[in-house]
C-alpha atoms as a PDB file:
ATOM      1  CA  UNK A   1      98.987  86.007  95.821  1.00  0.00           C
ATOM      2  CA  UNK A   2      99.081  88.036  99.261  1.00  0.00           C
ATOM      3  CA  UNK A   3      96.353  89.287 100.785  1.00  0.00           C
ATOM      4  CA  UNK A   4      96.489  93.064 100.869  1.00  0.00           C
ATOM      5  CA  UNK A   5      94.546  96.488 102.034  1.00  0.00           C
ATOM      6  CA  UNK A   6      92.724  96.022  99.022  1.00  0.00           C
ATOM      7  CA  UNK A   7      92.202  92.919  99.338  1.00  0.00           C
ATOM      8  CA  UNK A   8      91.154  92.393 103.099  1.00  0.00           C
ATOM      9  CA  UNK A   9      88.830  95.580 102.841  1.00  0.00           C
ATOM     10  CA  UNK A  10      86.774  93.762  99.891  1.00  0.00           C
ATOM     11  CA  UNK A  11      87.109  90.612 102.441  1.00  0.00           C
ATOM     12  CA  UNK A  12      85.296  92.421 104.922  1.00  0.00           C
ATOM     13  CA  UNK A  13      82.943  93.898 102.883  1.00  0.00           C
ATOM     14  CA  UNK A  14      82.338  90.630 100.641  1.00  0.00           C
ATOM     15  CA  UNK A  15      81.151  88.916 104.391  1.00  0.00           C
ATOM     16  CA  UNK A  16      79.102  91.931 105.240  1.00  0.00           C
ATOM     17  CA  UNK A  17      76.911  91.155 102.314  1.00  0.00           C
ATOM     18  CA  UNK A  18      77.047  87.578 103.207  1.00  0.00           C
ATOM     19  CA  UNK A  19      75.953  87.497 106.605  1.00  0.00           C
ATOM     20  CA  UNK A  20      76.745  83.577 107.109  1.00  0.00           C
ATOM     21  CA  UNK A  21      80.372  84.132 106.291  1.00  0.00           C
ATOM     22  CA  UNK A  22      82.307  85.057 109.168  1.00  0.00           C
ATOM     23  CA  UNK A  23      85.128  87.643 107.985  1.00  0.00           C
ATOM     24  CA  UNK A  24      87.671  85.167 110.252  1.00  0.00           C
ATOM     25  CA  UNK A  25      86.480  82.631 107.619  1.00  0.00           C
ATOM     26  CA  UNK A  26      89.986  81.800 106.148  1.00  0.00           C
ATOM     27  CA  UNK A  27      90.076  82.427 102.071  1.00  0.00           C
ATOM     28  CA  UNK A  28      92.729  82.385  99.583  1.00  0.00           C
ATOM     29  CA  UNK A  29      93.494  85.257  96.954  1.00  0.00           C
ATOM     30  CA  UNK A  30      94.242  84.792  93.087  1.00  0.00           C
ATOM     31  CA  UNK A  31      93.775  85.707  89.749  1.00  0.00           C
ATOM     32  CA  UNK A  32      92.616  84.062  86.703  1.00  0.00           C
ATOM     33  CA  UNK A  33      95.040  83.093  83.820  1.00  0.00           C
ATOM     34  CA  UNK A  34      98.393  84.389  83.012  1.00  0.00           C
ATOM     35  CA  UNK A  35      98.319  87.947  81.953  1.00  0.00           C
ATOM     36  CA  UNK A  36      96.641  90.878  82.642  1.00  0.00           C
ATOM     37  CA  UNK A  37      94.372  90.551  79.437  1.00  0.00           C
ATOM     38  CA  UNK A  38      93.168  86.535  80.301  1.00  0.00           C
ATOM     39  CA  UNK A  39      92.936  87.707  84.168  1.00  0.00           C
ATOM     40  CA  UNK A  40      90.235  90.978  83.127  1.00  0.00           C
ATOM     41  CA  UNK A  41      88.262  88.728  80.473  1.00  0.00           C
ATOM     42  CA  UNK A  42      87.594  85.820  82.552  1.00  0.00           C
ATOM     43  CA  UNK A  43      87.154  87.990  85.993  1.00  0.00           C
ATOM     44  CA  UNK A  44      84.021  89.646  83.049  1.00  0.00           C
ATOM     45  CA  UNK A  45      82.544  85.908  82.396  1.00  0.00           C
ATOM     46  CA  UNK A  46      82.283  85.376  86.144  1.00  0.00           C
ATOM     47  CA  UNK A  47      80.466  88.554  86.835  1.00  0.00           C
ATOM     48  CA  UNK A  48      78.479  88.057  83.821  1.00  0.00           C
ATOM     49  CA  UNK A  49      77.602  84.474  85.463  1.00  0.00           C
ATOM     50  CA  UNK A  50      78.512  82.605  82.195  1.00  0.00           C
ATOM     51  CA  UNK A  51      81.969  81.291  83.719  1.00  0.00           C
ATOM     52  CA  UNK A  52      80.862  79.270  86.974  1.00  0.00           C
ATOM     53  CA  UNK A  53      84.362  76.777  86.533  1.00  0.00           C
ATOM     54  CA  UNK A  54      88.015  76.849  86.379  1.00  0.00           C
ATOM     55  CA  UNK A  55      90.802  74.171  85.464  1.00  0.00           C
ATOM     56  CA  UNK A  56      94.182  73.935  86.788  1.00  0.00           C
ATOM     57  CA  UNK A  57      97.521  71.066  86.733  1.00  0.00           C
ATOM     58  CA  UNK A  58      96.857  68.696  89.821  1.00  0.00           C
ATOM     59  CA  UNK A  59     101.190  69.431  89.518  1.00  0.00           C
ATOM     60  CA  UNK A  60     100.994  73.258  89.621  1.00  0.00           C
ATOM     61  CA  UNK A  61      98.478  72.898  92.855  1.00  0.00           C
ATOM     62  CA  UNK A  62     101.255  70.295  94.525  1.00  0.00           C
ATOM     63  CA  UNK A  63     103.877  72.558  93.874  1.00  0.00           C
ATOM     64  CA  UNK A  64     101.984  76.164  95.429  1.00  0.00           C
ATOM     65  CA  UNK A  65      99.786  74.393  97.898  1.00  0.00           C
ATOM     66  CA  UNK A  66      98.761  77.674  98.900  1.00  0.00           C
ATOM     67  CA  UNK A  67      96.877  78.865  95.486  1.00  0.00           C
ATOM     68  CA  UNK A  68      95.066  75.112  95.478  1.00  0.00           C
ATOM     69  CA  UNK A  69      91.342  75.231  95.476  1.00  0.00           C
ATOM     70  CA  UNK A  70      90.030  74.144  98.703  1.00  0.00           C
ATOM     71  CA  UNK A  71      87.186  72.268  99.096  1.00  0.00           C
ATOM     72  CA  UNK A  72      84.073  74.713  99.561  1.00  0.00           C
ATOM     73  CA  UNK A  73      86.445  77.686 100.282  1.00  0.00           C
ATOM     74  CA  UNK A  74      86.599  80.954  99.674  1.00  0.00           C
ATOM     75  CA  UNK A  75      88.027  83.130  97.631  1.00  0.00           C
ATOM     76  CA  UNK A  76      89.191  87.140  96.205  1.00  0.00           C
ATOM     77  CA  UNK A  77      89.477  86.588  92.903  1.00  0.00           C
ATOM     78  CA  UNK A  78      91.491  89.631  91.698  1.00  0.00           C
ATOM     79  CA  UNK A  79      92.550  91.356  88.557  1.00  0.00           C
ATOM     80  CA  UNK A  80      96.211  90.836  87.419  1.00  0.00           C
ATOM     81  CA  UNK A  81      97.354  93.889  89.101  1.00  0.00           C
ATOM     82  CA  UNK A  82      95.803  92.992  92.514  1.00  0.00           C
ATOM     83  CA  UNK A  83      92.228  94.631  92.686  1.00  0.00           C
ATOM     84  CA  UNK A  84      89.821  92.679  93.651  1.00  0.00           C
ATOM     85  CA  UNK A  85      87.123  91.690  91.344  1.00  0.00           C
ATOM     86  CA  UNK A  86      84.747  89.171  92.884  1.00  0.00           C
ATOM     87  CA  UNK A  87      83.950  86.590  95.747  1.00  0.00           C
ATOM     88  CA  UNK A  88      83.379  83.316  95.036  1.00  0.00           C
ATOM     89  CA  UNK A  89      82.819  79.827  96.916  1.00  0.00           C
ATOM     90  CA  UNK A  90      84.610  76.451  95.481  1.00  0.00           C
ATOM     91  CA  UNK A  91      81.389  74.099  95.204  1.00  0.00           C
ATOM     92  CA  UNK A  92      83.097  71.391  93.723  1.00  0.00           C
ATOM     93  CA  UNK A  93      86.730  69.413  93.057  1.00  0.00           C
ATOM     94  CA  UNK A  94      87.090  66.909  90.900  1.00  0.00           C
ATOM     95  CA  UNK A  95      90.853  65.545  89.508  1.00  0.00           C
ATOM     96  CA  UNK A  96      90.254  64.140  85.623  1.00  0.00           C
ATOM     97  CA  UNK A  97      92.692  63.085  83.281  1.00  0.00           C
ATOM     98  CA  UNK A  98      93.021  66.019  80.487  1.00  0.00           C
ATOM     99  CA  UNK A  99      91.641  63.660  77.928  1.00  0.00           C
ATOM    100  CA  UNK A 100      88.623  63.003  80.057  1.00  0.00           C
ATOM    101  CA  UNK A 101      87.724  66.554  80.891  1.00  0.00           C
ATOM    102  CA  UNK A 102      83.857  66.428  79.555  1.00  0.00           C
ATOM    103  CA  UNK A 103      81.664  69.283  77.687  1.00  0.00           C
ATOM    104  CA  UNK A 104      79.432  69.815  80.272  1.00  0.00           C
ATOM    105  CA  UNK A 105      82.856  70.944  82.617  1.00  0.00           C
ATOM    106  CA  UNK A 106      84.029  72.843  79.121  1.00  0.00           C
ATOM    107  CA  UNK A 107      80.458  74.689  78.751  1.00  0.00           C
ATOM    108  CA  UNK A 108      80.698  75.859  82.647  1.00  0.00           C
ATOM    109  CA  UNK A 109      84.488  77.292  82.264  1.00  0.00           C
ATOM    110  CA  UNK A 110      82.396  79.895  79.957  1.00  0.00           C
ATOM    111  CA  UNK A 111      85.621  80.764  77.378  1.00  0.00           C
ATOM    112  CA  UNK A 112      85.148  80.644  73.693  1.00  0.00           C
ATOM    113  CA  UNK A 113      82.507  79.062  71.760  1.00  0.00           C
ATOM    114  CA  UNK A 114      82.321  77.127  75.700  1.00  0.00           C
ATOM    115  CA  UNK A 115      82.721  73.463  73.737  1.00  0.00           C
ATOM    116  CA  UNK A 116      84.652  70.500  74.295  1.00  0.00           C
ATOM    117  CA  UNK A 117      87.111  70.938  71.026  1.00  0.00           C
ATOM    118  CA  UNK A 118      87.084  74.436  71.844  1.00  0.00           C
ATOM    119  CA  UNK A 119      88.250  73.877  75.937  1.00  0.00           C
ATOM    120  CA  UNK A 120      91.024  71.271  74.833  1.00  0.00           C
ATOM    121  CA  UNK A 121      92.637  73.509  72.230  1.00  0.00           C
ATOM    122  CA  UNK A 122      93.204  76.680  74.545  1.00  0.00           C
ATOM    123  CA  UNK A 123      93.679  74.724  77.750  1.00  0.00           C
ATOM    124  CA  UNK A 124      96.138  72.387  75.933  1.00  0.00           C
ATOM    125  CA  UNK A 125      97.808  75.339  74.700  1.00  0.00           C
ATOM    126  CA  UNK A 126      97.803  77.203  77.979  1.00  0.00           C
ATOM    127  CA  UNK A 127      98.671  73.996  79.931  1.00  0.00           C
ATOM    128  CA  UNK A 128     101.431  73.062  77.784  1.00  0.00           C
ATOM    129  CA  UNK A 129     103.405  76.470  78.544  1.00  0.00           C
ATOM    130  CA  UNK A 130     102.813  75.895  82.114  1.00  0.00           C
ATOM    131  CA  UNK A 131     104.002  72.679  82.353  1.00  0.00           C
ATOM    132  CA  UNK A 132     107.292  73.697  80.394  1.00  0.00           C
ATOM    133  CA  UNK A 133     107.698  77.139  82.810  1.00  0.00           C
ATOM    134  CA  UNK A 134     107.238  74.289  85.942  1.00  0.00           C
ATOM    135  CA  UNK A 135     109.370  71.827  84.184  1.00  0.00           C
ATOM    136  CA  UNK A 136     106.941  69.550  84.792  1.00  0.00           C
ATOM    137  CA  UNK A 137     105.304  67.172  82.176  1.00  0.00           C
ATOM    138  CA  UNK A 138     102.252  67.210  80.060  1.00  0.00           C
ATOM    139  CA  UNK A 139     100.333  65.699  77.897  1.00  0.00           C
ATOM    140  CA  UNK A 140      96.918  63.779  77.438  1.00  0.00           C
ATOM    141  CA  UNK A 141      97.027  62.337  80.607  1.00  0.00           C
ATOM    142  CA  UNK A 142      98.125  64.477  83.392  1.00  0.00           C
ATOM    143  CA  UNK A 143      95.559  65.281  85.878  1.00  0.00           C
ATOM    144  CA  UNK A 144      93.551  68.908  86.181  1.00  0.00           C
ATOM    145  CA  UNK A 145      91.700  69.737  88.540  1.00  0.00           C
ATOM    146  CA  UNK A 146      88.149  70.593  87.636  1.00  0.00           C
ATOM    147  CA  UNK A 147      86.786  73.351  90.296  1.00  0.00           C
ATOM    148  CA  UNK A 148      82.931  74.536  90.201  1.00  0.00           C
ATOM    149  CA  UNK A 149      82.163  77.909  92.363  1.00  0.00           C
ATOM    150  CA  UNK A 150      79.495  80.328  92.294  1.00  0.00           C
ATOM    151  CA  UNK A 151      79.781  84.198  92.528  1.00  0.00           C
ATOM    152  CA  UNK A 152      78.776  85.533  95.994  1.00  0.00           C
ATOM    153  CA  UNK A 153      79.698  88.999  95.718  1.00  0.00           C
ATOM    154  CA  UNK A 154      79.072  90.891  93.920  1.00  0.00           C
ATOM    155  CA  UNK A 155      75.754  89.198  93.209  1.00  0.00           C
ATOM    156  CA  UNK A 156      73.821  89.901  90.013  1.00  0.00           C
END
């Protein structure tokens, strides 16, 4: 997603609150999910501080470098339409085969009942049309990348 006024204002406010973060920092710009419904509910579980992970395709993050989670980097998290929501801070990357994906990552991602059976059937689901809209493949195996952050702004 590009950066925008919006965007680069929050920026700049988002390091004024965090004095260690220098607003030349470099940070990336996004939004949860796939619509503007999944976008608004998980933006909620992340200011709520129940949703402290997120789970991508290792093959969506090769093929927009730019959107892949860098390690301890920064980020506007926005709403589907562009306004920013949040600041966060990647803490941790880790690369997992789908079928190894654990509960403890499922509990942090914060969706739905936040268990392992739970995580697999929406993320299968949700991976699944991905991969078919990137014409890539999927299926037990392929890689995701499991990113931790934590919420930096607003804090709770």
């Amino acid at each position: 997603m590009n950066k925008t006024n919006l965007t680069e204002n929050f920026w700049r406010e988002f390091c004024a609150k965090n004095p260690a973060i220098n607003v030349d920092e470099p940070y990336q710009v996004w939004f949860f999910g796939n619509s503007s419904e999944m976008a608004r509910e998980l933006d909620e579980l992340v200011l709520q501080g129940k949703k402290t992970a997120t789970a991508s395709l290792v093959e969506e993050n090769k093929l927009n470098p730019e959107s892949a989670p860098v390690p301890n980097g920064y980020s506007v998290v926005t709403d589907f339409e562009g306004n920013p929501r949040c600041g966060i801070q990647t803490t941790e990357i880790r690369h997992l085969p789908f079928d190894e994906v654990d509960a403890e990552f499922a509990f942090d991602e914060g969706e739905g009942d936040q268990t392992l059976a739970d995580w697999r059937d929406g993320h299968w689901r949700y991976f699944s049309k991905e991969a078919k809209e990137l014409k890539i493949e999927f299926d037990e195996k392929s890689p995701i990348t499991c990113e931790r952050f934590k919420l930096l702004f607003p804090k709770k």
